[in-house]
PDB file of N, CA and C in Angstrom:
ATOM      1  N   UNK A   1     182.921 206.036 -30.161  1.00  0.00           N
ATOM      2  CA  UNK A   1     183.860 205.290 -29.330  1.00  0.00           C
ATOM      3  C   UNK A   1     183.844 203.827 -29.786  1.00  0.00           C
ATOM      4  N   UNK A   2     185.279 202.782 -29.738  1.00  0.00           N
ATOM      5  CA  UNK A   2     185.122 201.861 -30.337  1.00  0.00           C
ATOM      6  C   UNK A   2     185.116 200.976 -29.110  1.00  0.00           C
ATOM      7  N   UNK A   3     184.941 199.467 -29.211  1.00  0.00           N
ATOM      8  CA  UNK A   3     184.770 198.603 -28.172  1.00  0.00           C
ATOM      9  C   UNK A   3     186.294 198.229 -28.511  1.00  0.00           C
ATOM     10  N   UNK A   4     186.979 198.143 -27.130  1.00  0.00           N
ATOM     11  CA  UNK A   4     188.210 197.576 -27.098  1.00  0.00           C
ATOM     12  C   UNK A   4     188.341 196.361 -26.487  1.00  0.00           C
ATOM     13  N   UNK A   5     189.192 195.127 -26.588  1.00  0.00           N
ATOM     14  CA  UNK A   5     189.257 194.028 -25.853  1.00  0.00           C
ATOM     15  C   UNK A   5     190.829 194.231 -24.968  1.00  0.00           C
ATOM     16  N   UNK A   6     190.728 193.873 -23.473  1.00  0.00           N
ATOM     17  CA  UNK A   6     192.074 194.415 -22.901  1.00  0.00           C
ATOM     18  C   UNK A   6     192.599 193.036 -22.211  1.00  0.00           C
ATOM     19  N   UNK A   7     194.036 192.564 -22.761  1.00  0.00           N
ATOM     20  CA  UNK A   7     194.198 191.719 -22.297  1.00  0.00           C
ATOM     21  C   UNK A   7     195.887 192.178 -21.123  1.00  0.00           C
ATOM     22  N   UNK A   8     196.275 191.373 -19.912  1.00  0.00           N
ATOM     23  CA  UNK A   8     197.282 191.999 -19.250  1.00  0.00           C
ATOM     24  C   UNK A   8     198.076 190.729 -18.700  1.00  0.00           C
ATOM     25  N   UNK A   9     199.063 191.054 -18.947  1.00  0.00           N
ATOM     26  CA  UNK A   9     200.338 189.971 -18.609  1.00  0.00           C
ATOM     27  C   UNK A   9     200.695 190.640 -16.898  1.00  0.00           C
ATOM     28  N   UNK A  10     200.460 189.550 -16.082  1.00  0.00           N
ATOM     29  CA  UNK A  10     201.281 189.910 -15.200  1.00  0.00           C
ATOM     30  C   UNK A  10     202.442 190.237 -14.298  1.00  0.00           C
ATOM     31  N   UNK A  11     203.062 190.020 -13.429  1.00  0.00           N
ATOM     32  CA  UNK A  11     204.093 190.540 -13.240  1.00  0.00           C
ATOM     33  C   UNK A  11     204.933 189.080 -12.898  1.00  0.00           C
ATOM     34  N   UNK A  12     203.723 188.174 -12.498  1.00  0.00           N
ATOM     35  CA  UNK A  12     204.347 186.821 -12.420  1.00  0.00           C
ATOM     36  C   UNK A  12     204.104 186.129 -13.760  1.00  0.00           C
ATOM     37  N   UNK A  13     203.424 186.408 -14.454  1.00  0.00           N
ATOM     38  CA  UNK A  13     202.754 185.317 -15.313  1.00  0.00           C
ATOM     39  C   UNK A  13     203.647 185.820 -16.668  1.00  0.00           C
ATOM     40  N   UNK A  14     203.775 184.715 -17.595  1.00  0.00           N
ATOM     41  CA  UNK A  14     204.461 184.498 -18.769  1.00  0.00           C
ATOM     42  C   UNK A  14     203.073 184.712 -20.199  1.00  0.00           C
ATOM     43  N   UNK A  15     201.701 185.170 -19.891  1.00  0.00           N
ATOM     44  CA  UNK A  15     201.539 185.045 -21.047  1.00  0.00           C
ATOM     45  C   UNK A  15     200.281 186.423 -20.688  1.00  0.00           C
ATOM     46  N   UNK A  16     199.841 186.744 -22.159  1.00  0.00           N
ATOM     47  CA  UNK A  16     198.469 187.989 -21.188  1.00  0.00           C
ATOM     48  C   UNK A  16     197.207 187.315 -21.183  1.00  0.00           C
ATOM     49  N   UNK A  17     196.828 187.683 -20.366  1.00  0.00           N
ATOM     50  CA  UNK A  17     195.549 187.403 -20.178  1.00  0.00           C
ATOM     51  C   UNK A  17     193.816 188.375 -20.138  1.00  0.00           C
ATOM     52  N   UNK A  18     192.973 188.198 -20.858  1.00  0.00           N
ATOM     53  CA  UNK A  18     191.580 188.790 -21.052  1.00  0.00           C
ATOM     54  C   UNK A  18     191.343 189.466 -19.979  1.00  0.00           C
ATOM     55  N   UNK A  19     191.219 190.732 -19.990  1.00  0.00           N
ATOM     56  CA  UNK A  19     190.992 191.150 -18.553  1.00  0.00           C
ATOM     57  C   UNK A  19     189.620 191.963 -18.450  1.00  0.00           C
ATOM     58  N   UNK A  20     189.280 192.226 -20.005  1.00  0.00           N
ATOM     59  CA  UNK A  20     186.943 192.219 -20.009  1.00  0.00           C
ATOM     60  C   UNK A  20     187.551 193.669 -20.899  1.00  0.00           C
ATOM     61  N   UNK A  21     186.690 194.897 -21.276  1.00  0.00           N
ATOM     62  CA  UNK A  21     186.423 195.424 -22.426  1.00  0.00           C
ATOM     63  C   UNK A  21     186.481 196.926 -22.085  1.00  0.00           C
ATOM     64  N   UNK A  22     186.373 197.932 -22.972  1.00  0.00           N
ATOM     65  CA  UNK A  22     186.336 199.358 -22.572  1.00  0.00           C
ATOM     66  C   UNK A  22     186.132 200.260 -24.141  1.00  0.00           C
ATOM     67  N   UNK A  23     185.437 200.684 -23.946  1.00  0.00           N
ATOM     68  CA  UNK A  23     185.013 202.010 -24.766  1.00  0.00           C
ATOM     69  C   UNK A  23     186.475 203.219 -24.662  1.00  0.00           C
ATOM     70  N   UNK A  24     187.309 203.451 -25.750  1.00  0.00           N
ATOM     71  CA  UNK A  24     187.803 204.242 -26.111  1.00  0.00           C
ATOM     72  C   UNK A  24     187.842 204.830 -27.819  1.00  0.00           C
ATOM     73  N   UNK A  25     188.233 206.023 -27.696  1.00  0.00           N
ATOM     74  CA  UNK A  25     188.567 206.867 -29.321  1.00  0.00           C
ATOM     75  C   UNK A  25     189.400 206.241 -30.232  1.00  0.00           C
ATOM     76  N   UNK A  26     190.689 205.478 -29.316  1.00  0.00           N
ATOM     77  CA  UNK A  26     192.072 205.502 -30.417  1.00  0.00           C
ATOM     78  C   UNK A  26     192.513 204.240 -29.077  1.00  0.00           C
ATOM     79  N   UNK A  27     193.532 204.055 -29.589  1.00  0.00           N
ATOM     80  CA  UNK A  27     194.715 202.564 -29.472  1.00  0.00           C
ATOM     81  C   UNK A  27     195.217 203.097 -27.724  1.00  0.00           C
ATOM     82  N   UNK A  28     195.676 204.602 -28.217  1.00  0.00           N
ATOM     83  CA  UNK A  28     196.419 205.278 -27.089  1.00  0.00           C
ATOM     84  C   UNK A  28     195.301 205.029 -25.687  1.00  0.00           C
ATOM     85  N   UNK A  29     194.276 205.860 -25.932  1.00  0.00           N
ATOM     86  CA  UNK A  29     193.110 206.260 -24.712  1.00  0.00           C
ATOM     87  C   UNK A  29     193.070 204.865 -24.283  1.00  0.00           C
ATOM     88  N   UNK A  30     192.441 203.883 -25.331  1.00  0.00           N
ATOM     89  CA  UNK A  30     192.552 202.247 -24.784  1.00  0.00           C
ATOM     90  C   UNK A  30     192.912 202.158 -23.822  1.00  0.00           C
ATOM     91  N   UNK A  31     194.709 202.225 -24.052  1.00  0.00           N
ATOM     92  CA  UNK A  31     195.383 201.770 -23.201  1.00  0.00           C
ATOM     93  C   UNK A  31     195.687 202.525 -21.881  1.00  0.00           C
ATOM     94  N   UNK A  32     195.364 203.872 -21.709  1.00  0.00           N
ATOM     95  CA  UNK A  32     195.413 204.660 -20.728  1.00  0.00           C
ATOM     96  C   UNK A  32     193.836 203.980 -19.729  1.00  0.00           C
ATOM     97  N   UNK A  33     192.885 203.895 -20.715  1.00  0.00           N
ATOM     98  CA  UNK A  33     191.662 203.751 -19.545  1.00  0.00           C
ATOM     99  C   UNK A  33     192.378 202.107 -18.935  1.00  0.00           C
ATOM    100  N   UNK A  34     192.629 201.095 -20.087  1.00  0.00           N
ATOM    101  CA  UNK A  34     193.017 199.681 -19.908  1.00  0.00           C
ATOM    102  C   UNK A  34     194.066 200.177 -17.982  1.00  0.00           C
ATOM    103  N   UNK A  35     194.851 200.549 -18.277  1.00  0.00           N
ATOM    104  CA  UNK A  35     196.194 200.808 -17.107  1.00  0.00           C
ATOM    105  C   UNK A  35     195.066 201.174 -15.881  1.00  0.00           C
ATOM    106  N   UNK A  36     193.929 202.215 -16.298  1.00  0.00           N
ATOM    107  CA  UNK A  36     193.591 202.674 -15.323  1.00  0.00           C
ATOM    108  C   UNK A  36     192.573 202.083 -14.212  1.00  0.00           C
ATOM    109  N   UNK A  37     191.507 201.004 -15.429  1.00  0.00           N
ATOM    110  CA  UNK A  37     190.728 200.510 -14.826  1.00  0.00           C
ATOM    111  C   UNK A  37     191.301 199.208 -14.663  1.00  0.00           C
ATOM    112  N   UNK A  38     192.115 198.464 -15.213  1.00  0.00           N
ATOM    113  CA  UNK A  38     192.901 197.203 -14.818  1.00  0.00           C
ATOM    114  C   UNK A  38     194.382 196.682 -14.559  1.00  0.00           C
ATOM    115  N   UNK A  39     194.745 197.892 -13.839  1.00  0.00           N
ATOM    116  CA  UNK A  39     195.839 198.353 -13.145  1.00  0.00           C
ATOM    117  C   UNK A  39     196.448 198.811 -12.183  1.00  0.00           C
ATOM    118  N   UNK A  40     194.916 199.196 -11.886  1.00  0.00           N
ATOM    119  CA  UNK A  40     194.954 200.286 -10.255  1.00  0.00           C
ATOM    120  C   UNK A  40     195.774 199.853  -9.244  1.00  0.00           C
ATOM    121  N   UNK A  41     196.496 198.747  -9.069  1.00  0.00           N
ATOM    122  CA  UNK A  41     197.104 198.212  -7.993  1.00  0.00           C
ATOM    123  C   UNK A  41     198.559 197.196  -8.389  1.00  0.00           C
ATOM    124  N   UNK A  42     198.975 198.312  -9.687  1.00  0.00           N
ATOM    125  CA  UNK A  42     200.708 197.588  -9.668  1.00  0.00           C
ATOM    126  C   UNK A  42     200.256 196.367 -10.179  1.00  0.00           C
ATOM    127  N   UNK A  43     199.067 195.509 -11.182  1.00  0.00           N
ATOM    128  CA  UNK A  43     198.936 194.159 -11.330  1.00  0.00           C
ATOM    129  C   UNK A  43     199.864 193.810 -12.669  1.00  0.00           C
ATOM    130  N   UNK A  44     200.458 194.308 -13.493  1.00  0.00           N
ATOM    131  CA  UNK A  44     200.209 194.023 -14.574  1.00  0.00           C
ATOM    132  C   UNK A  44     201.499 194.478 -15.205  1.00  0.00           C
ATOM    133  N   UNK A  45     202.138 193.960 -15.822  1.00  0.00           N
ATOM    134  CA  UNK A  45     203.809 194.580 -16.542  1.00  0.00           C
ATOM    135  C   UNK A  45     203.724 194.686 -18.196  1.00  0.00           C
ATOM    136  N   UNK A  46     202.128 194.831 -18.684  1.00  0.00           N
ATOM    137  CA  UNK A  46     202.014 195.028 -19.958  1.00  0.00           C
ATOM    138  C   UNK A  46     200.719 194.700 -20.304  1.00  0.00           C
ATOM    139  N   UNK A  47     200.539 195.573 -21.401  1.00  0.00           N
ATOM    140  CA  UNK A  47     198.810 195.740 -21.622  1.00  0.00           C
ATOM    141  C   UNK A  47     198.577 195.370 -23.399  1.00  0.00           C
ATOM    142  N   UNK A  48     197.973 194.639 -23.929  1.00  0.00           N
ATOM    143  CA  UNK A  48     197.742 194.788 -25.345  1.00  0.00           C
ATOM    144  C   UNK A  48     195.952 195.058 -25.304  1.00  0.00           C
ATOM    145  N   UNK A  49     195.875 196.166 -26.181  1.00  0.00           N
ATOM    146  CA  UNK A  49     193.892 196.484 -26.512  1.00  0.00           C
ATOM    147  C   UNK A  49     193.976 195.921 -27.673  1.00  0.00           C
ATOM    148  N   UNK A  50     192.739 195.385 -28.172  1.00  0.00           N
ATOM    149  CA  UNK A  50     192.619 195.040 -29.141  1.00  0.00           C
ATOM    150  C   UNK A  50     191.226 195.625 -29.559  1.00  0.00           C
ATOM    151  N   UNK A  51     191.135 196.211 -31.133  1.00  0.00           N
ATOM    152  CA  UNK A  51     189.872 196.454 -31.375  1.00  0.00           C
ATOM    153  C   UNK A  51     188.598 195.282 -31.311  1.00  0.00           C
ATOM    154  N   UNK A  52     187.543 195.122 -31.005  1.00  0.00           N
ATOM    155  CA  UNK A  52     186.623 194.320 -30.653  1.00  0.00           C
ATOM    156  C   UNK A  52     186.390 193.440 -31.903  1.00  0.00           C
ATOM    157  N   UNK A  53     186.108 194.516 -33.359  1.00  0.00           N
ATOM    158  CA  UNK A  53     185.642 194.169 -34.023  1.00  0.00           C
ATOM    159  C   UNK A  53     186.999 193.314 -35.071  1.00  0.00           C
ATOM    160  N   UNK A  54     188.134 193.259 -34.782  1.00  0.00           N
ATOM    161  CA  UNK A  54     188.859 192.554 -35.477  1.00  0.00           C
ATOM    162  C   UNK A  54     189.034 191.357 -35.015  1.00  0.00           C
ATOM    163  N   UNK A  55     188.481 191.030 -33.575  1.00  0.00           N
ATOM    164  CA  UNK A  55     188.572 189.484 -33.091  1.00  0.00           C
ATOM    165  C   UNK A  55     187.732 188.236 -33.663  1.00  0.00           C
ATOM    166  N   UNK A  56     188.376 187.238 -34.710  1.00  0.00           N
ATOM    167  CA  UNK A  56     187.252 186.211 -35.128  1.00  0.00           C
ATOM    168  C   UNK A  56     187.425 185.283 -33.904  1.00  0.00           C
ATOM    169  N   UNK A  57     186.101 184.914 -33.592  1.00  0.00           N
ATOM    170  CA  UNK A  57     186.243 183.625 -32.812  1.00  0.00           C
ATOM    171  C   UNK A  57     185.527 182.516 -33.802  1.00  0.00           C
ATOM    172  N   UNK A  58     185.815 181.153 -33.632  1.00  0.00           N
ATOM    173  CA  UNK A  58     184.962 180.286 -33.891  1.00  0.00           C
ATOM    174  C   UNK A  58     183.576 179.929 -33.431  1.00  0.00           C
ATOM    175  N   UNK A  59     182.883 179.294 -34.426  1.00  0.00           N
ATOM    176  CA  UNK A  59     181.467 179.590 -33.763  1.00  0.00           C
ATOM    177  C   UNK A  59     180.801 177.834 -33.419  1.00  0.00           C
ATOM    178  N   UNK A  60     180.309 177.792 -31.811  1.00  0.00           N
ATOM    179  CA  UNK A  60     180.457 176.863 -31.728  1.00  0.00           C
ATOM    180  C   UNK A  60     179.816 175.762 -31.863  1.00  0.00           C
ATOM    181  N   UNK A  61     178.682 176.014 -32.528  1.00  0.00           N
ATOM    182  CA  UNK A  61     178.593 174.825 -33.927  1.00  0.00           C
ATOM    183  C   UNK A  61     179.667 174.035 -34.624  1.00  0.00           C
ATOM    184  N   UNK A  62     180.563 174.645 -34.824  1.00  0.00           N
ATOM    185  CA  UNK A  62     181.750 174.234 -35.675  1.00  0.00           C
ATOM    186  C   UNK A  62     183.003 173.130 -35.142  1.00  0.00           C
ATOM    187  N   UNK A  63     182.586 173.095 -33.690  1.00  0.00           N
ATOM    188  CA  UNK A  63     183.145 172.536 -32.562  1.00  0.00           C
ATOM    189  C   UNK A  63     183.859 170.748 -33.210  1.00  0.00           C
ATOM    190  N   UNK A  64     183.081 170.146 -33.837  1.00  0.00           N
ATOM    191  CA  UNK A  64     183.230 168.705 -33.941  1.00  0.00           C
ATOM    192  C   UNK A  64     184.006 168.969 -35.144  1.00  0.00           C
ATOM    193  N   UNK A  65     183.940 169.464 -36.655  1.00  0.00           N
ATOM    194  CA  UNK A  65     184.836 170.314 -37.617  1.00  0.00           C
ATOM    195  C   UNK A  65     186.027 170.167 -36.822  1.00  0.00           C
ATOM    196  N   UNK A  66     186.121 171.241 -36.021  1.00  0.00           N
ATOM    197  CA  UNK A  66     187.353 171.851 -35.392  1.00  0.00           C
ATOM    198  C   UNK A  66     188.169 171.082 -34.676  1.00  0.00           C
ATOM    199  N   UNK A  67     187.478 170.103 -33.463  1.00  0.00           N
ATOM    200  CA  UNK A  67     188.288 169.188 -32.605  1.00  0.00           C
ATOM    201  C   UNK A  67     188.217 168.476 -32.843  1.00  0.00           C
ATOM    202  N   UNK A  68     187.133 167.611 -33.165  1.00  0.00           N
ATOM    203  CA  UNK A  68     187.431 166.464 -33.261  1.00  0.00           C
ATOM    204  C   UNK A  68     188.257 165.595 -34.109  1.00  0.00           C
ATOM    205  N   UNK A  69     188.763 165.908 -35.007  1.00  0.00           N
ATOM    206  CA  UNK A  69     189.629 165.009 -35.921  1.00  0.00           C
ATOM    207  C   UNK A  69     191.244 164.730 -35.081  1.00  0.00           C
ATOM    208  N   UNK A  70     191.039 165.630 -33.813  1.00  0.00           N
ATOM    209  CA  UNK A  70     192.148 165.108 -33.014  1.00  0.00           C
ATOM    210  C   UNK A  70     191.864 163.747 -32.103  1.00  0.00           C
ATOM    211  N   UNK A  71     190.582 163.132 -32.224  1.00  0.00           N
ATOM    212  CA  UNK A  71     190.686 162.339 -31.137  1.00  0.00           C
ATOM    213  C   UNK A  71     190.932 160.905 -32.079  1.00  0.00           C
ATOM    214  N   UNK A  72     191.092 160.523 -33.101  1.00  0.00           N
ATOM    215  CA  UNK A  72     191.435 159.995 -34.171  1.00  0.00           C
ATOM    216  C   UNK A  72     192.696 159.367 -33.952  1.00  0.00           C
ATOM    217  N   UNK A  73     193.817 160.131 -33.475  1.00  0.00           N
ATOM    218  CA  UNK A  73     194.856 160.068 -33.610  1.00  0.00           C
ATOM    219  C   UNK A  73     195.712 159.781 -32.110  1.00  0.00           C
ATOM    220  N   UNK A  74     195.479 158.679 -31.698  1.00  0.00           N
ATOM    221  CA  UNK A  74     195.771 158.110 -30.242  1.00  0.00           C
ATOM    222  C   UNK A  74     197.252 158.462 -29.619  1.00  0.00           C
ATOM    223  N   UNK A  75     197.979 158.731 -30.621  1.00  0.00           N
ATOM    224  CA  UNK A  75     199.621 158.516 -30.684  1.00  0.00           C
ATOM    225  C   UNK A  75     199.705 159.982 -30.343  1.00  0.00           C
ATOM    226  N   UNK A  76     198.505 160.919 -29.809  1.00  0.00           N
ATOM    227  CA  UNK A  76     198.732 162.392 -29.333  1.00  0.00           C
ATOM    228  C   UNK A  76     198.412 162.551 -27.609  1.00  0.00           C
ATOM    229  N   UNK A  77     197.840 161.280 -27.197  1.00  0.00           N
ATOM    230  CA  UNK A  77     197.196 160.844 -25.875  1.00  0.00           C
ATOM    231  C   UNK A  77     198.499 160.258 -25.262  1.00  0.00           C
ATOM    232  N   UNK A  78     199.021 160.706 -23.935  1.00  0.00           N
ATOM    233  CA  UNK A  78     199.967 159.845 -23.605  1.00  0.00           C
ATOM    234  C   UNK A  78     199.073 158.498 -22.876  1.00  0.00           C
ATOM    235  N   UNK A  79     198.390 158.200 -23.188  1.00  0.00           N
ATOM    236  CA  UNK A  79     197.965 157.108 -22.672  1.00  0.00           C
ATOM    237  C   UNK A  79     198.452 155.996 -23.441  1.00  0.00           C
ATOM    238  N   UNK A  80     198.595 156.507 -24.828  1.00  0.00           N
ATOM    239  CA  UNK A  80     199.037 155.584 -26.128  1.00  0.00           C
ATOM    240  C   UNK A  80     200.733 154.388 -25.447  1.00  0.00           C
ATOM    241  N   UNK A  81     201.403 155.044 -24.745  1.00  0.00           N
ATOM    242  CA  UNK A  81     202.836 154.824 -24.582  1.00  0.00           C
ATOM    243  C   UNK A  81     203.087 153.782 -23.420  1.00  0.00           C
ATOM    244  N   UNK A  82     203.248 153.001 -23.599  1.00  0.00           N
ATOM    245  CA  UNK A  82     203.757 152.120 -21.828  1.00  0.00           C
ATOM    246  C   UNK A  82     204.734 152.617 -21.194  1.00  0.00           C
ATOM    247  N   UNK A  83     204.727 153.130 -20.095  1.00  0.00           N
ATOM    248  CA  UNK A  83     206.093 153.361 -19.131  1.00  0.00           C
ATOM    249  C   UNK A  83     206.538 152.165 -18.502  1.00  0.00           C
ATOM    250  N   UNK A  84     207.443 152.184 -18.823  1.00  0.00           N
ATOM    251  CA  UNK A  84     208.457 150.634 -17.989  1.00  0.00           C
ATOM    252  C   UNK A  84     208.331 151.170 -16.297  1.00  0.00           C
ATOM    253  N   UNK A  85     208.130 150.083 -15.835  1.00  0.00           N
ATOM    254  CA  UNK A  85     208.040 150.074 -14.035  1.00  0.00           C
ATOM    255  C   UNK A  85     209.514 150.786 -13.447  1.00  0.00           C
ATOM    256  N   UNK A  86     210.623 150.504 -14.152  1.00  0.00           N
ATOM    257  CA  UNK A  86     211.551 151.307 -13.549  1.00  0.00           C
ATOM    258  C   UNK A  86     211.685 152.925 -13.458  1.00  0.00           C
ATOM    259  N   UNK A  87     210.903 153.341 -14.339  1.00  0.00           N
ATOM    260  CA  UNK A  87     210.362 154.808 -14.776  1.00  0.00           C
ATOM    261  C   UNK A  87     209.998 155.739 -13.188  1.00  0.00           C
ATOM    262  N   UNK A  88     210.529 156.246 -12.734  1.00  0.00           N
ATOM    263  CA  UNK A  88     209.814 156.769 -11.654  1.00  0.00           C
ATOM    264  C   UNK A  88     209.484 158.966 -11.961  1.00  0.00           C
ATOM    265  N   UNK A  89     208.809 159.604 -11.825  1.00  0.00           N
ATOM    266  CA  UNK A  89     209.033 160.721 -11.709  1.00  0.00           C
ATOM    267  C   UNK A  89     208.603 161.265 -13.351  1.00  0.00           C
ATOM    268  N   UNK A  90     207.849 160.801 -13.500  1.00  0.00           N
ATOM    269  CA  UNK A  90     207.347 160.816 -15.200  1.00  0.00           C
ATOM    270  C   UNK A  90     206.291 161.710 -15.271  1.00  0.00           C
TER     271      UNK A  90
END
């Protein structure tokens, strides 16, 4: 059995979301246990499994590499910008 990752878009929500893991054979079963154990109650208007072992994450050592060369760059902060006082609703 492979480790699956199950993520589920809801019925309000615009994007899917991680919804924790499940032991199935194939793509199909996945998604039948996915519906069954994170579904039980009409939550969800779409399911993607993902095999476990194809997910890279970054490792987080790598953290300052990775982000930080954004804090460098001020003109990405709206703090960078003056709003004129007539500005309301910004």
């Amino acid at each position: 059995m492979k480790l699956y990752e199950v993520f589920i878009r809801s019925k309000a929500g615009l994007h899917h979301k991680h919804a924790g893991s499940l032991h199935a054979s194939d793509p199909q079963m996945a998604i039948q246990n996915a519906r069954d154990v994170y579904c039980r109650r009409n939550e969800g208007v779409s399911i993607w499994v993902v095999e476990s072992e194809h997910i890279t994450a970054s490792n987080p050592e790598d953290q300052e590499a990775l982000f930080d060369p954004a804090e460098d760059k001020i003109y990405r902060h709206p703090t960078f910008y003056d709003v004129p006082d007539g500005v309301k609703h910004l």
